[in-house]
Every structure is written in C-alpha cells, then in structure tokens.
C-alpha atoms as a PDB file:
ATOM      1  CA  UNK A   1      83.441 112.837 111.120  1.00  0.00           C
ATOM      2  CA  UNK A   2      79.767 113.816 110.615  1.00  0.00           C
ATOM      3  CA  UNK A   3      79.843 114.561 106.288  1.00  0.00           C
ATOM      4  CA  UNK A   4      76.041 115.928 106.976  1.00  0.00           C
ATOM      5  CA  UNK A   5      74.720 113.014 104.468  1.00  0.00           C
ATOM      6  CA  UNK A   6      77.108 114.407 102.407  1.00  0.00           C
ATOM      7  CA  UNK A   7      79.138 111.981  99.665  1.00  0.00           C
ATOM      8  CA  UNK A   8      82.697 112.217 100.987  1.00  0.00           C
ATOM      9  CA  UNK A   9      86.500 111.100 100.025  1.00  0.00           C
ATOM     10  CA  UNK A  10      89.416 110.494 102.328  1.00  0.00           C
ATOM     11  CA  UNK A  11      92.811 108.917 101.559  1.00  0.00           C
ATOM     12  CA  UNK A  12      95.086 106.649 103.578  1.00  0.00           C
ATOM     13  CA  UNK A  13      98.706 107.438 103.888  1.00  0.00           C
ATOM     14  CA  UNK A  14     100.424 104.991 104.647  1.00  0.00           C
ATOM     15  CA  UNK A  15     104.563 105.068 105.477  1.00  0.00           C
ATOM     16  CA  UNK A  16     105.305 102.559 102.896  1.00  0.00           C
ATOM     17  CA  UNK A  17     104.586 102.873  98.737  1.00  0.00           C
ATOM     18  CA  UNK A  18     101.741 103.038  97.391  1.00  0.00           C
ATOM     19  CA  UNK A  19     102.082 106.636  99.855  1.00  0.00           C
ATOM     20  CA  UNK A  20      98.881 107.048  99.164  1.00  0.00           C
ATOM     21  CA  UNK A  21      96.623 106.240  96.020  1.00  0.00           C
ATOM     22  CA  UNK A  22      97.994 103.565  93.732  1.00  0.00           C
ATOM     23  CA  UNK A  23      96.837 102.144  90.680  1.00  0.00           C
ATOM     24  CA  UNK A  24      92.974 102.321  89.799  1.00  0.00           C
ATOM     25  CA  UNK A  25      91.301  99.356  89.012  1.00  0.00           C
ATOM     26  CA  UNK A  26      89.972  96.650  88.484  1.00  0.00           C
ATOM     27  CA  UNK A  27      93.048  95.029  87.301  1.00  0.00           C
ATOM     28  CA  UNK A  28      94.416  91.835  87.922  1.00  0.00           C
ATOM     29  CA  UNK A  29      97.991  92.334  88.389  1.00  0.00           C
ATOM     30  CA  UNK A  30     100.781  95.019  88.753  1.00  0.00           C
ATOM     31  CA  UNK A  31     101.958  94.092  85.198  1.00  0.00           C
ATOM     32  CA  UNK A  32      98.773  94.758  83.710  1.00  0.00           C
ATOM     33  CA  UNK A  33      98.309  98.197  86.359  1.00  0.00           C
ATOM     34  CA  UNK A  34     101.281  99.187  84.404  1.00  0.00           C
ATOM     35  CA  UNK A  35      99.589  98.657  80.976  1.00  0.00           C
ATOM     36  CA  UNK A  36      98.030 101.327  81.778  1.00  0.00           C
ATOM     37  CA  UNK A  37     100.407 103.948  82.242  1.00  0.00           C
ATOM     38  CA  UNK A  38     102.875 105.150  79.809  1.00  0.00           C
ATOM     39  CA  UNK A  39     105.224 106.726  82.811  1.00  0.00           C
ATOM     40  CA  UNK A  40     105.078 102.422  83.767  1.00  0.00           C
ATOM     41  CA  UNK A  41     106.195 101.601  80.394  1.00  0.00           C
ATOM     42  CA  UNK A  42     108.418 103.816  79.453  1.00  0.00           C
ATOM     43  CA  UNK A  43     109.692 105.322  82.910  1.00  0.00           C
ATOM     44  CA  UNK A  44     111.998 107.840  84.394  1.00  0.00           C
ATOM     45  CA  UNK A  45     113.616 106.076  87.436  1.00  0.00           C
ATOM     46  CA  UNK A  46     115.220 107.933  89.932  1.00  0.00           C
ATOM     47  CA  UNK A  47     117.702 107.079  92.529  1.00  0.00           C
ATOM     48  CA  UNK A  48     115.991 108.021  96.119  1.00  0.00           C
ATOM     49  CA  UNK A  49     118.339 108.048  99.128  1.00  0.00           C
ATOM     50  CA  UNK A  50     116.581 108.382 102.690  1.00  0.00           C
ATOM     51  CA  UNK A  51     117.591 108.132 106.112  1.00  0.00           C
ATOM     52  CA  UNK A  52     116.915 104.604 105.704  1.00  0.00           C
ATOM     53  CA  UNK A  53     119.430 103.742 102.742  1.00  0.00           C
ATOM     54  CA  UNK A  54     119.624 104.269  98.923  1.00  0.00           C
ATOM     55  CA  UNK A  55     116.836 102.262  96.157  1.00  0.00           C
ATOM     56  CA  UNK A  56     115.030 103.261  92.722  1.00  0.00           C
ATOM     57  CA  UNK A  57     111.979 105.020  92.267  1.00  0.00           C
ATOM     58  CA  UNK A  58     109.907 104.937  89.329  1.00  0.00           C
ATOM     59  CA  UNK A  59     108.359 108.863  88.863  1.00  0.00           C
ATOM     60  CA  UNK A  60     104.268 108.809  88.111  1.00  0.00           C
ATOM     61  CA  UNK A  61     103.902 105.133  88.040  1.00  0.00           C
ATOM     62  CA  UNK A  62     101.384 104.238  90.391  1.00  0.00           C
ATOM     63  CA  UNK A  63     102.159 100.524  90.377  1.00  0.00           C
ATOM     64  CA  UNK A  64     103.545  98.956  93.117  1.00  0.00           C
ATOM     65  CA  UNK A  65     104.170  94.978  93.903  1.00  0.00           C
ATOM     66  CA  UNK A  66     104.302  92.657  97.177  1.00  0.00           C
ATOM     67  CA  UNK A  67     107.997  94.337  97.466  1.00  0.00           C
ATOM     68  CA  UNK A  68     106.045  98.113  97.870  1.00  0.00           C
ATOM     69  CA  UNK A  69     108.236  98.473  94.421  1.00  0.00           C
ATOM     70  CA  UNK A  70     107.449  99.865  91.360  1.00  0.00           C
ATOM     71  CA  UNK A  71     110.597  99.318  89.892  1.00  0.00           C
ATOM     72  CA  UNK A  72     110.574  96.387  88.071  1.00  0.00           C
ATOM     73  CA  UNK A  73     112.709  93.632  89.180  1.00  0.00           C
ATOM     74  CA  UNK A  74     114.236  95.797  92.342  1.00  0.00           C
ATOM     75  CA  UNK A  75     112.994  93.697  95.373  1.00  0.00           C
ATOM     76  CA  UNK A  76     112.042  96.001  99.116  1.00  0.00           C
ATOM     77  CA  UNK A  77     113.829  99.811  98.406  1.00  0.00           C
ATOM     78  CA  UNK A  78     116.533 100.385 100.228  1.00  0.00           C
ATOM     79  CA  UNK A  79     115.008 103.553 101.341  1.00  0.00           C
ATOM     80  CA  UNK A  80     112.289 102.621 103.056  1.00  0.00           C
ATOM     81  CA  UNK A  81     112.360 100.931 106.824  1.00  0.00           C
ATOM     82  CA  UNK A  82     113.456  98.146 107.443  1.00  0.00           C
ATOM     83  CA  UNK A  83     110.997  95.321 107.314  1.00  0.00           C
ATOM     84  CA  UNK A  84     109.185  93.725 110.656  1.00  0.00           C
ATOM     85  CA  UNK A  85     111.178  90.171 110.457  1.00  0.00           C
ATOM     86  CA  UNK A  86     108.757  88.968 113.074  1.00  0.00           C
ATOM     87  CA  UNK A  87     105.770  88.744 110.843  1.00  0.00           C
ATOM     88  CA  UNK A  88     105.077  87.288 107.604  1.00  0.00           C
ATOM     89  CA  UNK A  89     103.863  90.470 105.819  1.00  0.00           C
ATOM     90  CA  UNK A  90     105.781  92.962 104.204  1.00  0.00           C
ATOM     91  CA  UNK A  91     105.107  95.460 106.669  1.00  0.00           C
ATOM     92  CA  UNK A  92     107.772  98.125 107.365  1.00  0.00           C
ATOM     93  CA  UNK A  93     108.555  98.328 111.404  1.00  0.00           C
ATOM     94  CA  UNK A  94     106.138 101.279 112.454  1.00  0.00           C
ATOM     95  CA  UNK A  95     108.028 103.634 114.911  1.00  0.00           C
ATOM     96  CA  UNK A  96     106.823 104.874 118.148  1.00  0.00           C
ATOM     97  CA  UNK A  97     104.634 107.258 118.606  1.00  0.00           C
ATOM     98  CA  UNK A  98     106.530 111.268 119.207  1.00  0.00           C
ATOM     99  CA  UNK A  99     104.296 113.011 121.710  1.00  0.00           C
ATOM    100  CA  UNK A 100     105.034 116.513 121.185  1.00  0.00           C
ATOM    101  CA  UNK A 101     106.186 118.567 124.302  1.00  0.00           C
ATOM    102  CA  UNK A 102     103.605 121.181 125.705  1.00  0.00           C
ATOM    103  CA  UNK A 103     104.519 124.877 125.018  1.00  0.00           C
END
C-alpha cells in the first residue's frame, strides 16, 4: 500500500518456524545466532503437540536451522506439516486455500 513517502515495516508470516522474525544479523550461522541469546544457550524447551504430531520447541530463541528447528540436534518437528517430498526444499506442503462462505 501507498506509506505516503512514509518509512514503513511489515513482517512475513510464514506457516513454518522462524513464524515470523528470526534471528537479527549479520551472522554467519545458527550456532553463532545462538551466541547471541542466552534463552539459545541456556534454554527452556518445551514439548509442542499440534494437529500435525508431537516435537520440541525452544521458548525465545530465535534461531532456527535448514530443519525450521531451533532445538538443537532435533531434525523437522513433528508438529509442523508434513514436508513437500516432491521438491528439494524444506518446504512444508501449503494447504488449499478456505474460501469463506457468504453470510
């Protein structure tokens, strides 16, 4: 939209982590991302069940790797979708589209 020459933010969301805004950079990896936050080093994992099935989550650390992890060592979270198998990319499968009834 028209900002009126106006400086403006907007933020992706995305349906895979980082949800939204990960790590700040520049940095050159996820281990040193997480150098930079003490809830990286020294974090509170929880156990997040979804729809999709059960993985770990690491609260406040905004450092995720090629697995959309940021629990170190855990591989793709069980609770997110499952991944597209026809690609190469670690891209969840995106669902259709819900076109809301009129009222």
């Amino acid at each position: 939209p028209d900002s009126n020459g106006q400086e403006v933010y907007y933020y992706t969301v995305k349906n895979f982590p980082p949800f939204t805004i990960g790590c700040y950079g520049p940095v050159s990896s996820v281990e040193e991302c997480r150098a930079l936050y003490d809830d990286c080093t020294n974090p509170v994992v929880e156990t997040i069940t979804s729809s999709y099935g059960t993985g770990q989550y690491t609260l406040d650390c905004p450092c995720f790797d090629e697995n959309h992890s940021n629990v170190i060592g855990q591989g793709y979270p069980g609770f997110l979708p499952p991944l597209d198998t026809t690609t190469e990319t670690a891209e969840p499968v995106t669902p259709e589209p819900v076109t809301p009834e009129p009222v």
